[in-house]
C-alpha atoms as a PDB file:
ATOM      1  CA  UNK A   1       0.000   0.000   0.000  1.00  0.00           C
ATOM      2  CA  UNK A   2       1.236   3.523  -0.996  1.00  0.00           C
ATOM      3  CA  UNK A   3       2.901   5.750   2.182  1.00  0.00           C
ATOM      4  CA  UNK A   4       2.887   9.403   2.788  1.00  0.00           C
ATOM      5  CA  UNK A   5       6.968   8.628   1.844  1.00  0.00           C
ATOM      6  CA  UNK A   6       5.971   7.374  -1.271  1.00  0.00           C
ATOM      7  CA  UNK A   7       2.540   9.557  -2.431  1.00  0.00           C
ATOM      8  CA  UNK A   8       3.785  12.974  -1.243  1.00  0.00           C
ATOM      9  CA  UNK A   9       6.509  13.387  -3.723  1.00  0.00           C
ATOM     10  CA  UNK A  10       4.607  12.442  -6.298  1.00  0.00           C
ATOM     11  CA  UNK A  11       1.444  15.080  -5.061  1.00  0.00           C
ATOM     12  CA  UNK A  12       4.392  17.888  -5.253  1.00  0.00           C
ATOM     13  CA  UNK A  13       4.715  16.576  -9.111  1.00  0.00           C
ATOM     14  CA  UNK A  14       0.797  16.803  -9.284  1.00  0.00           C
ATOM     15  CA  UNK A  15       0.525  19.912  -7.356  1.00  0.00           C
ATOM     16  CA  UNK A  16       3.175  21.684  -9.683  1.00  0.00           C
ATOM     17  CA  UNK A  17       4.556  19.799 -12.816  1.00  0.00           C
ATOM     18  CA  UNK A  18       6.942  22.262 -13.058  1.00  0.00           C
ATOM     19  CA  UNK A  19       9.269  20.761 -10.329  1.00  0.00           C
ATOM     20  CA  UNK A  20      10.195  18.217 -12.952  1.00  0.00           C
ATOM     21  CA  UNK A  21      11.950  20.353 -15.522  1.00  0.00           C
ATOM     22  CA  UNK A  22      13.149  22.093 -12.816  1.00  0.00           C
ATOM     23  CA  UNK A  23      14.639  19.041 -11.333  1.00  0.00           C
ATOM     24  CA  UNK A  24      16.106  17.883 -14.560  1.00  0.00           C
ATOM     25  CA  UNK A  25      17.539  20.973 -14.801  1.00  0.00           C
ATOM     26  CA  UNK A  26      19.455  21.893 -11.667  1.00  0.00           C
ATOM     27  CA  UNK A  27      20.093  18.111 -10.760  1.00  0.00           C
ATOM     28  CA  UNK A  28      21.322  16.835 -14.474  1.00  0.00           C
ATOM     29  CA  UNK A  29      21.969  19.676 -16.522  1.00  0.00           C
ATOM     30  CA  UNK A  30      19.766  18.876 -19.524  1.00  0.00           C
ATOM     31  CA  UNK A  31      18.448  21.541 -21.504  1.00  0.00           C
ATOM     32  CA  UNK A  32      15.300  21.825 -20.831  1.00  0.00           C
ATOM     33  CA  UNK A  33      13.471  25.367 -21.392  1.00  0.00           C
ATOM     34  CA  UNK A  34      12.546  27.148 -17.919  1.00  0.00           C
ATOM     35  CA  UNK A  35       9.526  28.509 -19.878  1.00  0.00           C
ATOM     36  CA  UNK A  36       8.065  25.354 -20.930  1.00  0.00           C
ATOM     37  CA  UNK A  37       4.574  24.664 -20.331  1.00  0.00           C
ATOM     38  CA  UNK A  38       4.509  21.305 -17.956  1.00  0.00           C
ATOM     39  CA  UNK A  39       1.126  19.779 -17.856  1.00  0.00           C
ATOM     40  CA  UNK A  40      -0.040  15.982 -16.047  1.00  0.00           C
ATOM     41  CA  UNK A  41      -1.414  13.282 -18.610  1.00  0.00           C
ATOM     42  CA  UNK A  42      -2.898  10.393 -17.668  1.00  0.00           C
ATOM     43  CA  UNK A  43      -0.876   7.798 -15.467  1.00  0.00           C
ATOM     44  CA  UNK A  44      -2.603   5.042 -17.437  1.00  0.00           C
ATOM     45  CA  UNK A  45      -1.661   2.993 -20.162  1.00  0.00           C
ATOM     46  CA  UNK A  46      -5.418   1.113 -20.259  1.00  0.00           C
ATOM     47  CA  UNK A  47      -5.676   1.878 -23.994  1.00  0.00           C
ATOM     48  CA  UNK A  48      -2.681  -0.507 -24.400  1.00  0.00           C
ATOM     49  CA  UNK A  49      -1.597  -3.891 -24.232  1.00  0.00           C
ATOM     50  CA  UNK A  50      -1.176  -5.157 -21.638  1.00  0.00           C
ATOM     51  CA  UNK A  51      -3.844  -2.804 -19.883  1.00  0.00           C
ATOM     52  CA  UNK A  52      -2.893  -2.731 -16.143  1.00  0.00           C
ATOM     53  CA  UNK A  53       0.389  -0.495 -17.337  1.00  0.00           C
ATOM     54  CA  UNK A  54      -0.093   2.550 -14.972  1.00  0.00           C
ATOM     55  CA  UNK A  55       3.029   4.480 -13.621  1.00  0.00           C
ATOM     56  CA  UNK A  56       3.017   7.055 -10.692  1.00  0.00           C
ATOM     57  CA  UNK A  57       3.184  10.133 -12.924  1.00  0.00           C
ATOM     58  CA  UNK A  58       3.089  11.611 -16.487  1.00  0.00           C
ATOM     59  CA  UNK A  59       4.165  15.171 -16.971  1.00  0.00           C
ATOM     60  CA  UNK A  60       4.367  16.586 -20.597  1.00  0.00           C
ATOM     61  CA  UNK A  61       6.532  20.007 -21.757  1.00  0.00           C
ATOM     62  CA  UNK A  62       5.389  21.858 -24.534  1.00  0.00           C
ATOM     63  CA  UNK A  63       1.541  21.960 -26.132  1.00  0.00           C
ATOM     64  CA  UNK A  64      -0.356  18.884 -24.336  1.00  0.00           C
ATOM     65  CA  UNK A  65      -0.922  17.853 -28.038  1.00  0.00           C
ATOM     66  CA  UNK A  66       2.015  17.889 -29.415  1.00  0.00           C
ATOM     67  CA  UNK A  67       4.708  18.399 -26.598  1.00  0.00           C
ATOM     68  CA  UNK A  68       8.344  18.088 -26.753  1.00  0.00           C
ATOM     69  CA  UNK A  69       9.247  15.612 -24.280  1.00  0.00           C
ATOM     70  CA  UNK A  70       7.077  13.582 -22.458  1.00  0.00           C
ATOM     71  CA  UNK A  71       8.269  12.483 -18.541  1.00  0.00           C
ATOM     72  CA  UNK A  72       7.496   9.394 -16.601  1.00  0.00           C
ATOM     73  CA  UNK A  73       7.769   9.689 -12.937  1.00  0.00           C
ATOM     74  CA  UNK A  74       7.951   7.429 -10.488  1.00  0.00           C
ATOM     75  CA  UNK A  75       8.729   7.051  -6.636  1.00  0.00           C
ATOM     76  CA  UNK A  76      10.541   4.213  -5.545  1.00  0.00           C
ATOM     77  CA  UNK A  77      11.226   3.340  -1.580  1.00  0.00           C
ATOM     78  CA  UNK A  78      13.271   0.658  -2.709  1.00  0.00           C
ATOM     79  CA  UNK A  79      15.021  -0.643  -5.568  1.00  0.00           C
ATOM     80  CA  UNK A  80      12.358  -3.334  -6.853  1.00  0.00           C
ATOM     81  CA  UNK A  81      13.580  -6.018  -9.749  1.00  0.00           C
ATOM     82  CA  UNK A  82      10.216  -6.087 -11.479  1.00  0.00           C
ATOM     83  CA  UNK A  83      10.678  -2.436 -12.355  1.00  0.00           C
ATOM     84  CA  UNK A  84      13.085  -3.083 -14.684  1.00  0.00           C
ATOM     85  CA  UNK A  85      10.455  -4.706 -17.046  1.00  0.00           C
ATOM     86  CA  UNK A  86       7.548  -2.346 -16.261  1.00  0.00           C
ATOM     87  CA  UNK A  87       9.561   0.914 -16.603  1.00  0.00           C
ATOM     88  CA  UNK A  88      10.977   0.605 -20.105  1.00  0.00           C
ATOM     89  CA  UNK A  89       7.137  -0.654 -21.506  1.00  0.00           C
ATOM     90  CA  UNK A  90       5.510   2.729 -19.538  1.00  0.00           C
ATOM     91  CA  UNK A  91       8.400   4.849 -21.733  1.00  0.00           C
ATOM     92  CA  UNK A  92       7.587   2.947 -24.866  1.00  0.00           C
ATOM     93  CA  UNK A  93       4.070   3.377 -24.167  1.00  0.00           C
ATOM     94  CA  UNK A  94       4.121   7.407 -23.968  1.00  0.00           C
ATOM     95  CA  UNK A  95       6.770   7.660 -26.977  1.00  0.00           C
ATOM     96  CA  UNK A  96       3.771   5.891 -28.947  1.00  0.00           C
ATOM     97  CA  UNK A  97       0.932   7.578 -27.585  1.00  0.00           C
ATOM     98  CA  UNK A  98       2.573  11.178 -28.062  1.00  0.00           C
ATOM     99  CA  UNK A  99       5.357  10.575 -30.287  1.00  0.00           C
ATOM    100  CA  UNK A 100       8.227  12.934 -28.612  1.00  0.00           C
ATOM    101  CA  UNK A 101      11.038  12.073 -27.069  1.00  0.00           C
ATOM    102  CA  UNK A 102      10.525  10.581 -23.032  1.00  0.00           C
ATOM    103  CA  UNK A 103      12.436  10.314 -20.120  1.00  0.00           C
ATOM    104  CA  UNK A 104      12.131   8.013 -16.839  1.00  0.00           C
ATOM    105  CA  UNK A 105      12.432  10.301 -13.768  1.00  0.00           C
ATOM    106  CA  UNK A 106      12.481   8.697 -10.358  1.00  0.00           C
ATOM    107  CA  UNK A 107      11.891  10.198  -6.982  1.00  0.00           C
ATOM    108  CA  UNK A 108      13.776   8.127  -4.481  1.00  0.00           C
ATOM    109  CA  UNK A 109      14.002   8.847  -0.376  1.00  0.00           C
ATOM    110  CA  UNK A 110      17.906   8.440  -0.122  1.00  0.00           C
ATOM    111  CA  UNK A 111      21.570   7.994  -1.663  1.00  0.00           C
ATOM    112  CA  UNK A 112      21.218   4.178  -1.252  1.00  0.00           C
ATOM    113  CA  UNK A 113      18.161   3.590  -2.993  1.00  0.00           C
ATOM    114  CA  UNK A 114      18.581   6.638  -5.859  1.00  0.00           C
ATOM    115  CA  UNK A 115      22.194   4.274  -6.507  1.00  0.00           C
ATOM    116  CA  UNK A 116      19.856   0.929  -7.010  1.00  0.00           C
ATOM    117  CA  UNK A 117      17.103   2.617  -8.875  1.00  0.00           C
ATOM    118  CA  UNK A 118      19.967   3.901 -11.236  1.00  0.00           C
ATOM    119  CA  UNK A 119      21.267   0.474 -12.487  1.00  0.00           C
ATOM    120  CA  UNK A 120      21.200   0.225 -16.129  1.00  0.00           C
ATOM    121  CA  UNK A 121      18.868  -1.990 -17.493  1.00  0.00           C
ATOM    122  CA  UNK A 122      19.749  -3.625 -20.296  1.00  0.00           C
ATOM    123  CA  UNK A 123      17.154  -4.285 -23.065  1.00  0.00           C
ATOM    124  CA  UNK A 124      19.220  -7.478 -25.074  1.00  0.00           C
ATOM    125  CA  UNK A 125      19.264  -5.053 -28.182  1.00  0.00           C
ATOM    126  CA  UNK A 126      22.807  -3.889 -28.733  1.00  0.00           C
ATOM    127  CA  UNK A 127      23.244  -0.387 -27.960  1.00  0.00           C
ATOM    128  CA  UNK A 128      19.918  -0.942 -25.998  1.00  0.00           C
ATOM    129  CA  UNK A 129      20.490   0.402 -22.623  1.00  0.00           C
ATOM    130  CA  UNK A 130      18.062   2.148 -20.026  1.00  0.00           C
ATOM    131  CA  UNK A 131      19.578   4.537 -17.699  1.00  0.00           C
ATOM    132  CA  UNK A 132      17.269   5.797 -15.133  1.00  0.00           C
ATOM    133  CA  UNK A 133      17.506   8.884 -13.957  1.00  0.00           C
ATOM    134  CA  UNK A 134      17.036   9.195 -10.324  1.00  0.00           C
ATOM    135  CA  UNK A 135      16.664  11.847  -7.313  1.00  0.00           C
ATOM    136  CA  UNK A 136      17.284  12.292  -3.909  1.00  0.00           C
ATOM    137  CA  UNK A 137      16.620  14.983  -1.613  1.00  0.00           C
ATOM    138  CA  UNK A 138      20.282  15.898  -1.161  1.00  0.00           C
ATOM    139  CA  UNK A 139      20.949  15.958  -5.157  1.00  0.00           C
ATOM    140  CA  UNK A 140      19.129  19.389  -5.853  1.00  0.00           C
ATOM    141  CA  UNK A 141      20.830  22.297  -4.688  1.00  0.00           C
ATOM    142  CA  UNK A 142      19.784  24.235  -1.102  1.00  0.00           C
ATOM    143  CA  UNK A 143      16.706  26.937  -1.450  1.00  0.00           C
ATOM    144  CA  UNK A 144      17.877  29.648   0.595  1.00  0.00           C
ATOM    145  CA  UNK A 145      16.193  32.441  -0.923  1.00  0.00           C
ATOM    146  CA  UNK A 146      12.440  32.935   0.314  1.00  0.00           C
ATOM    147  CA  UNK A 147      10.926  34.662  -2.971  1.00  0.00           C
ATOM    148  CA  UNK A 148      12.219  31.449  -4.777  1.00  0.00           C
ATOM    149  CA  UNK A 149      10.692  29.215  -2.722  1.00  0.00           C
ATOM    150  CA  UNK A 150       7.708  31.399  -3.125  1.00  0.00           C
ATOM    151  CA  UNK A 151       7.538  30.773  -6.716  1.00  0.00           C
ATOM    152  CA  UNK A 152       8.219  26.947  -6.749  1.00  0.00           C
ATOM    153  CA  UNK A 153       7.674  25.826  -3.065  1.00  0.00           C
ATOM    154  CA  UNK A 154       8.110  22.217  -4.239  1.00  0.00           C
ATOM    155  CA  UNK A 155      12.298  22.106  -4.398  1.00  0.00           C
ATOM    156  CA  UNK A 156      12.232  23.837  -1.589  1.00  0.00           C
ATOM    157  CA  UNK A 157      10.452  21.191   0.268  1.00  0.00           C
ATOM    158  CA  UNK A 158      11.616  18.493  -1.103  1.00  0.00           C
ATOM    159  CA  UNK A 159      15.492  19.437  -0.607  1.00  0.00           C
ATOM    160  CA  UNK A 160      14.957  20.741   2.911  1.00  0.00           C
ATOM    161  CA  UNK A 161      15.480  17.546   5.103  1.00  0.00           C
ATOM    162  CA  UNK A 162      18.542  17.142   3.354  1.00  0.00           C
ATOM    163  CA  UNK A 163      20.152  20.420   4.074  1.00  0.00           C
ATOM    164  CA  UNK A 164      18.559  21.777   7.324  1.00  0.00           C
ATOM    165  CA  UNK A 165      20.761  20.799   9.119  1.00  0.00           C
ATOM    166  CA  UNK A 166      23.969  21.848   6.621  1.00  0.00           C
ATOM    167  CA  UNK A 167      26.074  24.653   6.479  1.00  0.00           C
ATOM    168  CA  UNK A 168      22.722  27.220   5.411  1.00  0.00           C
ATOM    169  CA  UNK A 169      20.429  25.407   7.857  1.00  0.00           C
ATOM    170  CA  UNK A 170      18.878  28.480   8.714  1.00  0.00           C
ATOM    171  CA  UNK A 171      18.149  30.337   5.431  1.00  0.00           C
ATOM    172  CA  UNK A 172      16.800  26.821   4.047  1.00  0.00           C
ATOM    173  CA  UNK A 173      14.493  26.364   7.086  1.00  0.00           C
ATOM    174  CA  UNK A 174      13.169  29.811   6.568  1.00  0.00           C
ATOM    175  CA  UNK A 175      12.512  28.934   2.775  1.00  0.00           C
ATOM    176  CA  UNK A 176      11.256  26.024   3.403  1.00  0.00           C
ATOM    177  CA  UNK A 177       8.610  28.227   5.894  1.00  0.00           C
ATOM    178  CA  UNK A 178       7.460  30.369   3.122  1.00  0.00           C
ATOM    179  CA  UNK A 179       7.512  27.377   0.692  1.00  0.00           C
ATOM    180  CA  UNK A 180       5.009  25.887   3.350  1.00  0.00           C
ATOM    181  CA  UNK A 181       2.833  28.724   3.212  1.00  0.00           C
ATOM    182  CA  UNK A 182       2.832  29.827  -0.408  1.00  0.00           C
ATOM    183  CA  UNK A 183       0.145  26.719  -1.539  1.00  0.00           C
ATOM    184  CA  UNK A 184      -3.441  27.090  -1.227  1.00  0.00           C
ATOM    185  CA  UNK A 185      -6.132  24.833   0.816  1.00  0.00           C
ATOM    186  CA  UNK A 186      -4.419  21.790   2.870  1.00  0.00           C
ATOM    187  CA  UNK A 187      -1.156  21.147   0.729  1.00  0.00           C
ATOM    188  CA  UNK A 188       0.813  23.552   3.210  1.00  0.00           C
ATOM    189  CA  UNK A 189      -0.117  21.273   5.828  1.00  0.00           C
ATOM    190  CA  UNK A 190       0.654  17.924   3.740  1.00  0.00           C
ATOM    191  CA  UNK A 191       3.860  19.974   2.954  1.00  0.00           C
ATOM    192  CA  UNK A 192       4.585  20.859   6.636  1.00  0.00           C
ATOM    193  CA  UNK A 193       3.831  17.316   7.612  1.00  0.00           C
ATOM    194  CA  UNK A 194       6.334  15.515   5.636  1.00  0.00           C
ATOM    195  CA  UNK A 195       9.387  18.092   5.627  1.00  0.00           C
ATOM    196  CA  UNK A 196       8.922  17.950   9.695  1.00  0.00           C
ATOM    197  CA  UNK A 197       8.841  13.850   9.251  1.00  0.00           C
ATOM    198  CA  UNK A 198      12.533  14.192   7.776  1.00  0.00           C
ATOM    199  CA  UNK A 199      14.071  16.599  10.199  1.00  0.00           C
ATOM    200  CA  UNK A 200      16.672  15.965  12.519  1.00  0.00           C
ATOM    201  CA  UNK A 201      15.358  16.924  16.356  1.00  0.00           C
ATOM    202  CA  UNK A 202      17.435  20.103  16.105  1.00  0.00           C
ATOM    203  CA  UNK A 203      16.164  21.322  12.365  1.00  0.00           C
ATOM    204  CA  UNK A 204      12.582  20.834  14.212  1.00  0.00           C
ATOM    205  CA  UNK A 205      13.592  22.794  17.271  1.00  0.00           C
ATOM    206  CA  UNK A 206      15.146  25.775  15.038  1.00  0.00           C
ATOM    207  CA  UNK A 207      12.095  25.824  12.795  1.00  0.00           C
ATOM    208  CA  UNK A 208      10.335  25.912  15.311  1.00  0.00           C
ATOM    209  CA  UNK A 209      12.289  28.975  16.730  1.00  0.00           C
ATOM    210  CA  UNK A 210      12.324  30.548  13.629  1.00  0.00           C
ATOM    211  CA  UNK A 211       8.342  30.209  12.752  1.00  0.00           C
ATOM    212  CA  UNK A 212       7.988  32.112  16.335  1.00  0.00           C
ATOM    213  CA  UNK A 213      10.376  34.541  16.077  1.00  0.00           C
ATOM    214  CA  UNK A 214       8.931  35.508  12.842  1.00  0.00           C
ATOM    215  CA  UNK A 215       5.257  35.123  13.211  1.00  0.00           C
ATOM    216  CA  UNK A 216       4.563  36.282  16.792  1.00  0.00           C
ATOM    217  CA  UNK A 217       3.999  40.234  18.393  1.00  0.00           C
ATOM    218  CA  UNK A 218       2.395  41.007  21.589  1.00  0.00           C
ATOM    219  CA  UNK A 219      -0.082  42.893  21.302  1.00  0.00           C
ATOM    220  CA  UNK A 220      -2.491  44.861  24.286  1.00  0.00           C
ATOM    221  CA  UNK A 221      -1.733  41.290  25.484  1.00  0.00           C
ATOM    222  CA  UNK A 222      -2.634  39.242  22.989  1.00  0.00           C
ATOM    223  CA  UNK A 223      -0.218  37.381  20.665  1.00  0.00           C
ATOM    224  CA  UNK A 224      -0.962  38.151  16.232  1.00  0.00           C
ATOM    225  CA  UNK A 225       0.869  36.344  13.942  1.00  0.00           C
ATOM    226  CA  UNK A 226       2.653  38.766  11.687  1.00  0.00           C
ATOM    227  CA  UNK A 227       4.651  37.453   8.258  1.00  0.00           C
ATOM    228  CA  UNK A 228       8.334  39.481   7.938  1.00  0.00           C
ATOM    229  CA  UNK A 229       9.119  37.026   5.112  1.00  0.00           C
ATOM    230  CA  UNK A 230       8.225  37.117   2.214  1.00  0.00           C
ATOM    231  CA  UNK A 231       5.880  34.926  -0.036  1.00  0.00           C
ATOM    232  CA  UNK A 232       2.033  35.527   0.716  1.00  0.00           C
ATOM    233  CA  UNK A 233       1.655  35.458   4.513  1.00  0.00           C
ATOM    234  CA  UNK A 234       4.194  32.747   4.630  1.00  0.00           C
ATOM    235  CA  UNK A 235       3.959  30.106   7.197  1.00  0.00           C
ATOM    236  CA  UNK A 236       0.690  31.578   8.870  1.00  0.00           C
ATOM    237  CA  UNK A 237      -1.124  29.253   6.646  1.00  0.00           C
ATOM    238  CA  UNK A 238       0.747  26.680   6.080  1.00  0.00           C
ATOM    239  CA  UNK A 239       1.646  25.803   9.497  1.00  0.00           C
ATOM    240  CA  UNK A 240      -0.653  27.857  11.923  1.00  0.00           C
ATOM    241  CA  UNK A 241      -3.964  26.742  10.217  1.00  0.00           C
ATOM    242  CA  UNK A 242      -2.670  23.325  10.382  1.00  0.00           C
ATOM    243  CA  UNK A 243      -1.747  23.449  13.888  1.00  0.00           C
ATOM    244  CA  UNK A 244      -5.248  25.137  14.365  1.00  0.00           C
ATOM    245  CA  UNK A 245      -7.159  22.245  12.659  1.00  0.00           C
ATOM    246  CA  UNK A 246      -5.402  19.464  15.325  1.00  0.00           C
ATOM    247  CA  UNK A 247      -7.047  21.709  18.033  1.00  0.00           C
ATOM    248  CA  UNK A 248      -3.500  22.830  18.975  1.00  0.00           C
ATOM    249  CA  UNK A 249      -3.112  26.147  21.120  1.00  0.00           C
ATOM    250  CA  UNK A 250      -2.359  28.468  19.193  1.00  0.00           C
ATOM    251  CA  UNK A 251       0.802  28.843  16.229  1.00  0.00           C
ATOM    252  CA  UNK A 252       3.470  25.678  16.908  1.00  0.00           C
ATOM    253  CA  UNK A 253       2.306  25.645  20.406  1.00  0.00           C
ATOM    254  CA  UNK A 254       2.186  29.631  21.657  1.00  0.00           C
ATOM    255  CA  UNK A 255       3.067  28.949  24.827  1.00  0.00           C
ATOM    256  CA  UNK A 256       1.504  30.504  27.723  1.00  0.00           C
ATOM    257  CA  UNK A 257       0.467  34.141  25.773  1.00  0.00           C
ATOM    258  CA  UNK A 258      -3.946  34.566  26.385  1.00  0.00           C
ATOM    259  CA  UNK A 259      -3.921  34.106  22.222  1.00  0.00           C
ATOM    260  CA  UNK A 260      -6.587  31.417  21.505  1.00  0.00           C
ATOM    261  CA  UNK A 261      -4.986  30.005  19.334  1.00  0.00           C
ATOM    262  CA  UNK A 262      -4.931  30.178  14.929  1.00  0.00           C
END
């Protein structure tokens, strides 16, 4: 059964396409234009043979009808052997279907299984070869700038629990904050979920610090959650209405202020 490990990558791909020319740009260096339109497609292959093909994700750059390169995308938790026969059919599938160019893409949660998703898989066909092409949170570069992560929250979150607690800790936690806060409706709170489920005990603490520090002023007494950074009120939504909807007291716990809480 799918985990929140395994599905919430795969909802940042749904939730912004983008991230995956994005990711193929900063993490392999393939040209791929930042103004592209990206756009899902269907994750089935039902209209082919055999009809239970279905990969995690489809993403398509250019016009939907006639794009330029069509993406699968995938999330792995493990390096599984049977892969290596479905993955190559769900490429050949989508070259047929759209006839562009494709690409396998897959999201992985660590080094160690990125390095066994990345085998080479050998088709029997000289010259034949399938190289996947595979990600891990520490492979794209840290988001330390807040108006970026404003922009595209998802490399933002999904690069923070690799580098929060690295050399920039502090600049990526507070990107990560306004990454959190940019989305609409309950995604900040999916997002805020699973970057907090990858911190280290002291990236959680210093968040922590740094959502309060940033978000709180006392005012005749009460406490008001204010936004100094930038990108759309920030973490007020993405963290203090989620906090607010587990009938927590107040923003991250407001301690022992009269507010009633977000």
């Amino acid at each position: 059964m799918p985990t929140n490990e395994h599905e919430l990558p795969l909802e940042m791909v749904r939730n912004r396409p983008q991230l995956v020319p994005e990711l193929l740009r900063s993490v392999f260096g393939l040209d791929v234009s930042e103004h592209a339109r990206a756009t899902l497609a269907s994750e089935s292959y039902a209209d082919t043979s055999p009809a239970e093909l279905r990969c995690d994700a489809t993403v398509l750059l250019g016009d939907p009808k006639s794009p330029v390169l069509g993406v699968v995308v995938e999330s792995q938790l493990r390096p599984l052997k049977q892969k290596s026969y479905s993955r190559p059919a769900y490429l050949a599938s989508l070259r047929l279907r759209r006839r562009c160019p494709v690409m396998l893409l897959v999201l992985c949660p660590d080094q160690s299984t990125a390095r066994g998703c990345a085998l080479p898989i050998d088709m029997g066909h000289p010259g034949w070869v399938l190289e996947p092409l595979t990600v891990h949170p520490g492979m794209p570069p840290p988001i330390t700038d807040p108006e970026q992560a404003s922009r595209l929250p998802e490399p933002a979150v999904l690069s923070a629990p690799a580098h929060a607690d690295g050399p920039h800790s502090e600049a990526v936690l507070r990107s990560v904050a306004t990454a959190i806060g940019s989305p609409t409706g309950d995604v900040g709170a999916l997002y805020h979920d699973y970057v907090l489920s990858r911190f280290s005990d002291a990236a959680r603490k210093l968040m922590e610090d740094i959502v309060k520090g940033g978000m709180r002023s006392v005012r005749g007494g009460r406490c008001s959650a204010v936004a100094p950074m930038s990108g759309r009120g920030s973490v007020l939504r993405g963290m203090g209405a989620m906090r607010a909807g587990r009938g927590g007291g107040g923003l991250l716990g407001c301690g022992p202020c009269s507010c009633p809480g977000l």
